[in-house]
Each structure stands twice: as structure tokens, then as C-alpha cells.
PDB file of N, CA and C in Angstrom:
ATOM      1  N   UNK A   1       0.841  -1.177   0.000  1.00  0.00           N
ATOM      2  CA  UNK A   1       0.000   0.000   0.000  1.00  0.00           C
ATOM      3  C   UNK A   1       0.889   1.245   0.000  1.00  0.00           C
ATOM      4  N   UNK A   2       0.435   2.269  -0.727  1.00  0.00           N
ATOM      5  CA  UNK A   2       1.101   3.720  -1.264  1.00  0.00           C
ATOM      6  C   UNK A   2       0.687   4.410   0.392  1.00  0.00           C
ATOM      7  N   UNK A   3       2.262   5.162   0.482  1.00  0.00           N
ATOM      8  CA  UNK A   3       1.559   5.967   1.258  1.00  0.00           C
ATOM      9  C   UNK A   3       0.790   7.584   1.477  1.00  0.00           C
ATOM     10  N   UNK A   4       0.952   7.860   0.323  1.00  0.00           N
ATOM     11  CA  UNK A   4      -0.980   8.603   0.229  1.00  0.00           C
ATOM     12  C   UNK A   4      -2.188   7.818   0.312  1.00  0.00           C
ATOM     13  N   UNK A   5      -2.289   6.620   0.067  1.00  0.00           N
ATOM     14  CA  UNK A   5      -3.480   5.280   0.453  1.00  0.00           C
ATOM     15  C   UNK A   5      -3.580   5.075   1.677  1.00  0.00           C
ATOM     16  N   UNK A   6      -2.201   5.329   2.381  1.00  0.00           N
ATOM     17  CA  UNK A   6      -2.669   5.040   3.831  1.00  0.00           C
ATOM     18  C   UNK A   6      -2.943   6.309   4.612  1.00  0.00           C
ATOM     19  N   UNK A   7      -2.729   7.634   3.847  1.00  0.00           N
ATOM     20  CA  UNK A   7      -3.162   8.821   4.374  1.00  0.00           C
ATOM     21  C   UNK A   7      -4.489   8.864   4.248  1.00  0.00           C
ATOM     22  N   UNK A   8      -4.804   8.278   2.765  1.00  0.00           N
ATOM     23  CA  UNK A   8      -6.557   8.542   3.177  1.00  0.00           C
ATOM     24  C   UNK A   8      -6.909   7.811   3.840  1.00  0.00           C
ATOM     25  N   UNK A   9      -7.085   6.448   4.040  1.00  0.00           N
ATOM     26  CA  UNK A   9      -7.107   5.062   4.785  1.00  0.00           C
ATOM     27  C   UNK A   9      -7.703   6.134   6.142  1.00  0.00           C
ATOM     28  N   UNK A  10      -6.568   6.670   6.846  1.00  0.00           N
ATOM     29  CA  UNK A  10      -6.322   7.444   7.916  1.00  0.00           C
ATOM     30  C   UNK A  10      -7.738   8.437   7.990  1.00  0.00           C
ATOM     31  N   UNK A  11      -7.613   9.837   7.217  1.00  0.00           N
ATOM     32  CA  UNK A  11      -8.602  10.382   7.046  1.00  0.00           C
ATOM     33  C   UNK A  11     -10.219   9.973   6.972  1.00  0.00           C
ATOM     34  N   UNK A  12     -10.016   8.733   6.125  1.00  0.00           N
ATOM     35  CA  UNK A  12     -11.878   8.466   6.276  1.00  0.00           C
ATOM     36  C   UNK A  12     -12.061   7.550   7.900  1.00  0.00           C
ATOM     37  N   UNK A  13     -10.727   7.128   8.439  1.00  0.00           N
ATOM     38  CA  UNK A  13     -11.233   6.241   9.852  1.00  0.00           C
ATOM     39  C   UNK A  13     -11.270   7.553  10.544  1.00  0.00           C
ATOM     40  N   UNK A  14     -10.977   8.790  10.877  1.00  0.00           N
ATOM     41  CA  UNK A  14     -11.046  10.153  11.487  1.00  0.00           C
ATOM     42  C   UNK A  14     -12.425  10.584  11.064  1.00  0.00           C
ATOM     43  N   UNK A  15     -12.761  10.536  10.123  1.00  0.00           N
ATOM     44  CA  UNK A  15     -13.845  11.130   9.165  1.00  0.00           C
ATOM     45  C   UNK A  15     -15.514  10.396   9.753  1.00  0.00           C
ATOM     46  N   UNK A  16     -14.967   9.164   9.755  1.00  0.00           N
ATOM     47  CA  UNK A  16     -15.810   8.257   9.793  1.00  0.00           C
ATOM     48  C   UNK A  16     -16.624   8.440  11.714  1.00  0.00           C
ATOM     49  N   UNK A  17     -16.181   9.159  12.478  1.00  0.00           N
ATOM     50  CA  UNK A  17     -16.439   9.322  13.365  1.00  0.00           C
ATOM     51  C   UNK A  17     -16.910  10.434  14.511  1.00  0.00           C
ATOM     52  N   UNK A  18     -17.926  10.665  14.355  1.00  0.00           N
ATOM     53  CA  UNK A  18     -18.686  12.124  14.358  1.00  0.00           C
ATOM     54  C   UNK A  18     -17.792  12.655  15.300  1.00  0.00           C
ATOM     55  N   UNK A  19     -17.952  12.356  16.817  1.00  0.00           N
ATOM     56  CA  UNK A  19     -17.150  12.470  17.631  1.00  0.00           C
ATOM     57  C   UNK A  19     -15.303  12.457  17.498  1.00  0.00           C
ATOM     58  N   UNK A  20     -14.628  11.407  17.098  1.00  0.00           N
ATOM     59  CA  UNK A  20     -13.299  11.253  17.179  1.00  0.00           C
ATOM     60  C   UNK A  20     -12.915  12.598  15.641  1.00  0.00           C
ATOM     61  N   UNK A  21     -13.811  13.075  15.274  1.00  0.00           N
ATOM     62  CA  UNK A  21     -13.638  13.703  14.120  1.00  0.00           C
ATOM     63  C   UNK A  21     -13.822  15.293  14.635  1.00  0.00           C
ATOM     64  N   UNK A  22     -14.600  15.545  15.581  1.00  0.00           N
ATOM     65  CA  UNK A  22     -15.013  16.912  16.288  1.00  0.00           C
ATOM     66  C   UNK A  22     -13.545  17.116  17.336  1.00  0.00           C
ATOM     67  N   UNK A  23     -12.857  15.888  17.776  1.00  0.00           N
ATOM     68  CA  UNK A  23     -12.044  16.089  19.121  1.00  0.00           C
ATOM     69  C   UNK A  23     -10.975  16.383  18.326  1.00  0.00           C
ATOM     70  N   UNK A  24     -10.306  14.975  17.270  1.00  0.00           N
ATOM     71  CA  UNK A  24      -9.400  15.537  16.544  1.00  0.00           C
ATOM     72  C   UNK A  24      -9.213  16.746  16.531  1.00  0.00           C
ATOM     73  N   UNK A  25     -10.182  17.306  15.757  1.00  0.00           N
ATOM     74  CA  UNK A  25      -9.823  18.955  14.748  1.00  0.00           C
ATOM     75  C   UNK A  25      -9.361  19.947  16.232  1.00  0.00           C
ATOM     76  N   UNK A  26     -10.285  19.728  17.178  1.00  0.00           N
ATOM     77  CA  UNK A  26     -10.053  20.939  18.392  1.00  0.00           C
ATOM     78  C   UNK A  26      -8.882  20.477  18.946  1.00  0.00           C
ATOM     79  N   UNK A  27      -7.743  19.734  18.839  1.00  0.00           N
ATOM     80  CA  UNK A  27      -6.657  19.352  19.413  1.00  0.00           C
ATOM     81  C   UNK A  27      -5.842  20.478  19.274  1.00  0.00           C
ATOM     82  N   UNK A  28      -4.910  21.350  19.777  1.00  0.00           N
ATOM     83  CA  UNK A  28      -3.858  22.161  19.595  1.00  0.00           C
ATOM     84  C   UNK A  28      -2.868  21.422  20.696  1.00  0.00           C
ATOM     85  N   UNK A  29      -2.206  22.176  20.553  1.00  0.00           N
ATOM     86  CA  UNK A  29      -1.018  21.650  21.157  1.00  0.00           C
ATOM     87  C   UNK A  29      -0.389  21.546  22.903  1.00  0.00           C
ATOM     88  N   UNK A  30      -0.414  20.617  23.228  1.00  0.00           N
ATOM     89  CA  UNK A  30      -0.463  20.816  24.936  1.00  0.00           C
ATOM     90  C   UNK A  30      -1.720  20.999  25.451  1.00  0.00           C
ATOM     91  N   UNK A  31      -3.038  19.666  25.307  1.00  0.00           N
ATOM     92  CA  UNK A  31      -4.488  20.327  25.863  1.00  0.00           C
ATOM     93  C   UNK A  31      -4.273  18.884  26.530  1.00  0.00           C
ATOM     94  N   UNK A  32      -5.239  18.786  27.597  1.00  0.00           N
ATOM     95  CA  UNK A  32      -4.997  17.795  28.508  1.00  0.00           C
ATOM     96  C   UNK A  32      -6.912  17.894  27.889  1.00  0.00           C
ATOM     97  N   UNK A  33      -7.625  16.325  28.130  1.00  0.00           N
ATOM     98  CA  UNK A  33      -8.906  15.860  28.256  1.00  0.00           C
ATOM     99  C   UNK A  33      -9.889  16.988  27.944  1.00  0.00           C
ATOM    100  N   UNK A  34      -9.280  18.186  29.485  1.00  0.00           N
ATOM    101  CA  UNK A  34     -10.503  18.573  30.202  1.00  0.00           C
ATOM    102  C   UNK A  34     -10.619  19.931  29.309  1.00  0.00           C
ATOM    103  N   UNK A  35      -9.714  20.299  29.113  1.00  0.00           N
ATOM    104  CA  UNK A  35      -9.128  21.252  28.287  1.00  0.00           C
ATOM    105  C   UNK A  35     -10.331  20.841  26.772  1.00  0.00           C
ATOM    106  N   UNK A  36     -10.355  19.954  26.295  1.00  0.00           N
ATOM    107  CA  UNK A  36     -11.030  19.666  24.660  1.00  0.00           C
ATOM    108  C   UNK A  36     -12.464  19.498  25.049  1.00  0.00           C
ATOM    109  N   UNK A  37     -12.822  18.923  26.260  1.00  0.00           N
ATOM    110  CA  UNK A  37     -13.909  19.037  26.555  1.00  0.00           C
ATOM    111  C   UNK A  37     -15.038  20.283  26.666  1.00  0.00           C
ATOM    112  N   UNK A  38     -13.931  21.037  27.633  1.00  0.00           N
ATOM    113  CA  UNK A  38     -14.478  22.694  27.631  1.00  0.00           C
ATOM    114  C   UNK A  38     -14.821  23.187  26.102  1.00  0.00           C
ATOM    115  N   UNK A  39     -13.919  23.270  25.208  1.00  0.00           N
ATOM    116  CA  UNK A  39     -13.742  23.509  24.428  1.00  0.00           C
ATOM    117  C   UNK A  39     -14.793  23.380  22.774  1.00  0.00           C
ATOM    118  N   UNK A  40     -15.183  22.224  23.199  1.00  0.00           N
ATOM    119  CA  UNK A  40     -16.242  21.395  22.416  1.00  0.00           C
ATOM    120  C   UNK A  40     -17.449  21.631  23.100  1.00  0.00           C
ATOM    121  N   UNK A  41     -18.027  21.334  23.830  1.00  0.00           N
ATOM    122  CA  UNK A  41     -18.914  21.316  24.744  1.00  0.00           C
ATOM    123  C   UNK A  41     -19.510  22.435  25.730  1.00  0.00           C
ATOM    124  N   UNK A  42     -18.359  23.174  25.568  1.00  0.00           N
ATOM    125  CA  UNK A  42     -18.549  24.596  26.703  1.00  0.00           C
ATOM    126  C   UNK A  42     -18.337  24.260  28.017  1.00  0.00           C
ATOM    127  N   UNK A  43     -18.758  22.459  28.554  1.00  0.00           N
ATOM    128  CA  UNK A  43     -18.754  22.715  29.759  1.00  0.00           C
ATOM    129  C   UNK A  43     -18.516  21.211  30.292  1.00  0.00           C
ATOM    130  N   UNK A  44     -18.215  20.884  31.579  1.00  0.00           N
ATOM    131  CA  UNK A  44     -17.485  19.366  31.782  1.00  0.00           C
ATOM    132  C   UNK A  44     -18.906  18.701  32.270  1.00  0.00           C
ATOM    133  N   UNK A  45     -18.986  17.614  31.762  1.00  0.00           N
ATOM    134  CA  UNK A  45     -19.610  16.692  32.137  1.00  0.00           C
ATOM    135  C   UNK A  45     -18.944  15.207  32.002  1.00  0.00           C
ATOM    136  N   UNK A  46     -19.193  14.276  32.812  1.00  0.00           N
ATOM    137  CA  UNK A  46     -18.639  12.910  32.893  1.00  0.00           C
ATOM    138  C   UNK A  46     -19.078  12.249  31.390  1.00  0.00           C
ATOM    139  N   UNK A  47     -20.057  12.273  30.376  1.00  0.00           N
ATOM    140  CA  UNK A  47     -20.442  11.480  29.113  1.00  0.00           C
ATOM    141  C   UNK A  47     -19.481  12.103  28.524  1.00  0.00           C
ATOM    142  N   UNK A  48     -19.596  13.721  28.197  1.00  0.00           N
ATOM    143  CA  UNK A  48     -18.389  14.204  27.325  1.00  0.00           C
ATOM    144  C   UNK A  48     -16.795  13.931  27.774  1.00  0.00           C
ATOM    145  N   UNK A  49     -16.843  13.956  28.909  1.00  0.00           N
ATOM    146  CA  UNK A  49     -15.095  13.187  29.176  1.00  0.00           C
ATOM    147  C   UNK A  49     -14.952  12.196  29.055  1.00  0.00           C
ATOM    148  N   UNK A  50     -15.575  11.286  29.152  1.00  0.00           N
ATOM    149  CA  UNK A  50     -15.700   9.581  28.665  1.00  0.00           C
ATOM    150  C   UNK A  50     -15.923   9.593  26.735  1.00  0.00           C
ATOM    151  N   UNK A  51     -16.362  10.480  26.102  1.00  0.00           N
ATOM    152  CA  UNK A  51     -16.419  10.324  24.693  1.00  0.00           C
ATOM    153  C   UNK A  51     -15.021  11.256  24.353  1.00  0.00           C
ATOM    154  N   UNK A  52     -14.588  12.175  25.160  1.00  0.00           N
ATOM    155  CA  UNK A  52     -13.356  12.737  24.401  1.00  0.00           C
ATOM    156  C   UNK A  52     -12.215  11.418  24.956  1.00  0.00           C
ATOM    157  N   UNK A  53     -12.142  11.222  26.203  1.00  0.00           N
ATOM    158  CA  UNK A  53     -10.838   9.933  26.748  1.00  0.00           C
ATOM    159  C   UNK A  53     -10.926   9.109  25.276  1.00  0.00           C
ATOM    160  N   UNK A  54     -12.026   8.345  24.944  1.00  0.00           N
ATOM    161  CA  UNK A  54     -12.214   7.168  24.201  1.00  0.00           C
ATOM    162  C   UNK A  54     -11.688   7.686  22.853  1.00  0.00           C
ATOM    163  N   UNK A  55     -12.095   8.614  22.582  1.00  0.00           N
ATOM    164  CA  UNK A  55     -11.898   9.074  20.963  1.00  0.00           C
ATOM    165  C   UNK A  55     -10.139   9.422  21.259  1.00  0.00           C
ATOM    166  N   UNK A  56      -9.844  10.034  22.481  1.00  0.00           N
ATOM    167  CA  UNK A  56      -8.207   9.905  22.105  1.00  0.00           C
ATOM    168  C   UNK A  56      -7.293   8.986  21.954  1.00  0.00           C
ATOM    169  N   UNK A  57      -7.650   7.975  23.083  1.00  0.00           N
ATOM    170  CA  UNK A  57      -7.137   6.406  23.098  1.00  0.00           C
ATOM    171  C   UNK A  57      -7.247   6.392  21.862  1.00  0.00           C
ATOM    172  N   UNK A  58      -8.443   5.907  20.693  1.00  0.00           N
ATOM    173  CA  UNK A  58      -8.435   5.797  19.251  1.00  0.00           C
ATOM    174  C   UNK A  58      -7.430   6.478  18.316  1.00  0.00           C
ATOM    175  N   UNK A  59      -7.423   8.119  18.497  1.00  0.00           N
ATOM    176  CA  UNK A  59      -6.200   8.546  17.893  1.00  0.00           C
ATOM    177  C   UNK A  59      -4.847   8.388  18.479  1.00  0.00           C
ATOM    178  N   UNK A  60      -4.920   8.091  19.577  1.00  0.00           N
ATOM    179  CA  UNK A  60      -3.276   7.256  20.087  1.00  0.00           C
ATOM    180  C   UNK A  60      -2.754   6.015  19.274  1.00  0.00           C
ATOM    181  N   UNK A  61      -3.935   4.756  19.394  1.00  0.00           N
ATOM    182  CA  UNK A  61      -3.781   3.551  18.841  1.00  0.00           C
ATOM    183  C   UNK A  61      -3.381   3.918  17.588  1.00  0.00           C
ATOM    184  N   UNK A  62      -3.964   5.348  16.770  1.00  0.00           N
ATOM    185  CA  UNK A  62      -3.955   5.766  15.131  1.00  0.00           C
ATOM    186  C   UNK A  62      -2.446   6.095  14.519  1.00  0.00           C
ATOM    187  N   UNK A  63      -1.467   6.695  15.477  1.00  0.00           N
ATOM    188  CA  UNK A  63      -0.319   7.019  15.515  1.00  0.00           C
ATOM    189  C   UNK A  63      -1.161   8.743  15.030  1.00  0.00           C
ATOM    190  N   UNK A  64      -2.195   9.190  15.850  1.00  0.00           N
ATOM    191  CA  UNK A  64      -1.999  10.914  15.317  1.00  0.00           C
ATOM    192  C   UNK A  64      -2.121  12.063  16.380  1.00  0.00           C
ATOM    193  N   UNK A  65      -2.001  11.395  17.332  1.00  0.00           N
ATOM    194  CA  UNK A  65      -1.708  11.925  19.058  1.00  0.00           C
ATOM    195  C   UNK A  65      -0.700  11.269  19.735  1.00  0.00           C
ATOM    196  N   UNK A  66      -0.316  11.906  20.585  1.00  0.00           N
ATOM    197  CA  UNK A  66       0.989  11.365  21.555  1.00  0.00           C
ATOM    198  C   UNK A  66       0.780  12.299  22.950  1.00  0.00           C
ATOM    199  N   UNK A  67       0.995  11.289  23.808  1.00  0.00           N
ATOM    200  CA  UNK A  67       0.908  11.583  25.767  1.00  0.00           C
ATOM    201  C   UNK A  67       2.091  11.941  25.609  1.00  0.00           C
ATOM    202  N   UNK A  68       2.192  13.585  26.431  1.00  0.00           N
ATOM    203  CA  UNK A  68       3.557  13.742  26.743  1.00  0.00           C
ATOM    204  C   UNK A  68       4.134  13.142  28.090  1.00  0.00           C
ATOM    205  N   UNK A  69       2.897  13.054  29.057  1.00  0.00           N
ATOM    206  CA  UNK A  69       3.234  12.434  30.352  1.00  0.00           C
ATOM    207  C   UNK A  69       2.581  11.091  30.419  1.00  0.00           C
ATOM    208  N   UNK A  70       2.635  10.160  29.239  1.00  0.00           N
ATOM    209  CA  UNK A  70       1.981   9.264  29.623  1.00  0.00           C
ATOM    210  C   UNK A  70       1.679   8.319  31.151  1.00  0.00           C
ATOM    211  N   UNK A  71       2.981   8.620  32.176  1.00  0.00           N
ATOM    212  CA  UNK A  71       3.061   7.899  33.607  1.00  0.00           C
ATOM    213  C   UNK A  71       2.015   8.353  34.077  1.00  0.00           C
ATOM    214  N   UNK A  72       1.673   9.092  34.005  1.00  0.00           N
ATOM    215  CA  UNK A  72       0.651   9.917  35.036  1.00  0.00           C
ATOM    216  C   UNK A  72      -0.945   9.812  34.727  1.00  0.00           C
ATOM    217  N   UNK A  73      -1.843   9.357  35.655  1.00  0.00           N
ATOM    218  CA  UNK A  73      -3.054   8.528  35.734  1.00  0.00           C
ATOM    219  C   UNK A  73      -3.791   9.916  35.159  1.00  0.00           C
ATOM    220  N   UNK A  74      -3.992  10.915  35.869  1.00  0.00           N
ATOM    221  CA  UNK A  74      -4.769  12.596  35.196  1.00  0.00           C
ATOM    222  C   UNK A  74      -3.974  13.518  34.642  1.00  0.00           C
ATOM    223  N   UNK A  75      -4.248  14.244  34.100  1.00  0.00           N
ATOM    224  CA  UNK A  75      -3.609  15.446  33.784  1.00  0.00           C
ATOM    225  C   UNK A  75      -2.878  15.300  32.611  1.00  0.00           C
ATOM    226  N   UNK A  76      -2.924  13.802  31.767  1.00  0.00           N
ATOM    227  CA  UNK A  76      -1.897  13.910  30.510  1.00  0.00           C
ATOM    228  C   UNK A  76      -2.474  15.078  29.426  1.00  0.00           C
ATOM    229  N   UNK A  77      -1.235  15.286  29.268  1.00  0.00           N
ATOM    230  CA  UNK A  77      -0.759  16.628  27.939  1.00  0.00           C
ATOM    231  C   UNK A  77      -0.950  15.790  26.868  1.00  0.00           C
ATOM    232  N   UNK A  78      -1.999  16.026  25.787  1.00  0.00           N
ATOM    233  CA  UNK A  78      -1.769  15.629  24.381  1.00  0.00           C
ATOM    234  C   UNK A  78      -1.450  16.300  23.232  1.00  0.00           C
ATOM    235  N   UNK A  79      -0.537  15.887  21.832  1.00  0.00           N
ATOM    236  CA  UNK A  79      -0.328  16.654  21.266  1.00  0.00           C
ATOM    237  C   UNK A  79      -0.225  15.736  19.855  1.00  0.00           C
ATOM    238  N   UNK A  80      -0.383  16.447  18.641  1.00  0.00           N
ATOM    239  CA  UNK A  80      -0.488  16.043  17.591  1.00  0.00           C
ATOM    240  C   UNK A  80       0.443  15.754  16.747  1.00  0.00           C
ATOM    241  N   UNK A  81       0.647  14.217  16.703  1.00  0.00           N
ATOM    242  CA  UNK A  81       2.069  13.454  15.517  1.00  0.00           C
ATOM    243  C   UNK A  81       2.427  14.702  14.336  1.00  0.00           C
ATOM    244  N   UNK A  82       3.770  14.254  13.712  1.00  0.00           N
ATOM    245  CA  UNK A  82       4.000  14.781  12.106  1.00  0.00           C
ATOM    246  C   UNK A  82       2.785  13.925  11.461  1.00  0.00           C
ATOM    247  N   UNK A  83       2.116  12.907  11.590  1.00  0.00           N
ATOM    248  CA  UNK A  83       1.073  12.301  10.969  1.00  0.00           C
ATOM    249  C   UNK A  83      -0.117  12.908  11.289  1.00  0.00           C
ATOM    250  N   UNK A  84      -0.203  13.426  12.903  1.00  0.00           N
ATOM    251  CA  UNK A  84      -1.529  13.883  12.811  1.00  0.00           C
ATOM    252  C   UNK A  84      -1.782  15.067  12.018  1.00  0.00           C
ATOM    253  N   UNK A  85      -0.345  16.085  12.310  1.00  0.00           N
ATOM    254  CA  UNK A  85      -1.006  17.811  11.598  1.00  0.00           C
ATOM    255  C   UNK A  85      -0.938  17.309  10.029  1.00  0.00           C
ATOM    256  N   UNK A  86      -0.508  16.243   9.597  1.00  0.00           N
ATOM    257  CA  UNK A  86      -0.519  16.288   7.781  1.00  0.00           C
ATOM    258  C   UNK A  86      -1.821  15.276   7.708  1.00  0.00           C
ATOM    259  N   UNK A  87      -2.731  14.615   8.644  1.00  0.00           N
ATOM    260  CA  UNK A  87      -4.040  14.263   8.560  1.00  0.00           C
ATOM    261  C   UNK A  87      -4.610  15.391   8.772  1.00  0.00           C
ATOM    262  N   UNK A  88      -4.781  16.524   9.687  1.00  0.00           N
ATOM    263  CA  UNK A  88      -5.442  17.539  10.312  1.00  0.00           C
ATOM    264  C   UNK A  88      -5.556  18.469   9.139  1.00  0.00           C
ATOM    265  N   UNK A  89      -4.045  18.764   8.127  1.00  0.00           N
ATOM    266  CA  UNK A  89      -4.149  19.373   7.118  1.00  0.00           C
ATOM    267  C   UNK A  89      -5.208  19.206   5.952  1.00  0.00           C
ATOM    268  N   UNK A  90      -5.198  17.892   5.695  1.00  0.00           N
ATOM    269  CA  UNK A  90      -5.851  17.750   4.896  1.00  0.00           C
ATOM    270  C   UNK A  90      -7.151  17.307   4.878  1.00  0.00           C
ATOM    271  N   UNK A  91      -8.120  17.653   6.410  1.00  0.00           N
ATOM    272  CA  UNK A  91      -8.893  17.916   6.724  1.00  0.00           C
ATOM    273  C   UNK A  91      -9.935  18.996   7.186  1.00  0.00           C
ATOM    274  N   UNK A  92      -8.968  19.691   7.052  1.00  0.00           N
ATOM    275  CA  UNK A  92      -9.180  21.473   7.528  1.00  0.00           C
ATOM    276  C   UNK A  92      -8.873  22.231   6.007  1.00  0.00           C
ATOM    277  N   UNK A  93      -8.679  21.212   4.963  1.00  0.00           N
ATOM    278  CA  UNK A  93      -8.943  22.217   3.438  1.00  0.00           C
ATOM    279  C   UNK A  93     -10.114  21.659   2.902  1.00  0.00           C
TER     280      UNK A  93
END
């Protein structure tokens, strides 16, 4: 497989997910959970932190996020692969 095939590959499994597709895009750089939650949502609730956690685990497993503190049980820092901002790119044109 080409890898522009596996860029789109990438894009429609991002695409494909109302949610993991809303959290993606609001990712900047250094936001912890609670941080994307606010952000999306306006305001914290336990369903929306349980649908942003899950949708990041997914873009972790994706290679298009990375824990900067992964040791640490709360408070991890997430931030977006060279794979995620060239998925993010070509989702935001």
C-alpha cells in the first residue's frame, strides 16, 4: 500500500467518526482531556469526558496523538504526531 493510500485510509477512519472527528480537529497543542472538553462542549460533564478519553485512546492507537506524560493517571498533555497535523491538514482544506 502507497503511502498517500494510507493517508486517506487514515482520514476516512477520522472522518468516519462524528465524535473522534469533532475532538481531533479541536486538538492544539499541549491540551490535557478537560481542556477539549471545555472547548467542544462549553462545559465538563462525565459522558463528554468519557467520549473525548475514548476518541483519544483511538487517535493514540492511530499514531496521530501522543501523551507527553503518559506515567501519570490525570492530567496527561496531548499533542499532535507529524502524521496527525498532515491528517489535520488535509482535513481542515
Amino acid at each position: 500500500m502507497e503511502k498517500d493510500e494510507k493517508l486517506v485510509l487514515l482520514v476516512a477512519k477520522v472522518k468516519r467518526g462524528s465524535n473522534r472527528f469533532k475532538i481531533f480537529l479541536a486538538i492544539e497543542d499541549n491540551m490535557m482531556p478537560s481542556d477539549i472538553v471545555r472547548k467542544i462542549y462549553g462545559k465538563y460533564s462525565v459522558t463528554s469526558f468519557n467520549l473525548v478519553s475514548r476518541a483519544l485512546r483511538e487517535l493514540k492507537e492511530l499514531g496521530l496523538v501522543k501523551v507527553l506524560n503518559p506515567k501519570e493517571k490525570t492530567g496527561r498533555v496531548y499533542i499532535l504526531t507529524e502524521k496527525g497535523k498532515k491528517i489535520k491538514g488535509y482535513l481542515e482544506n
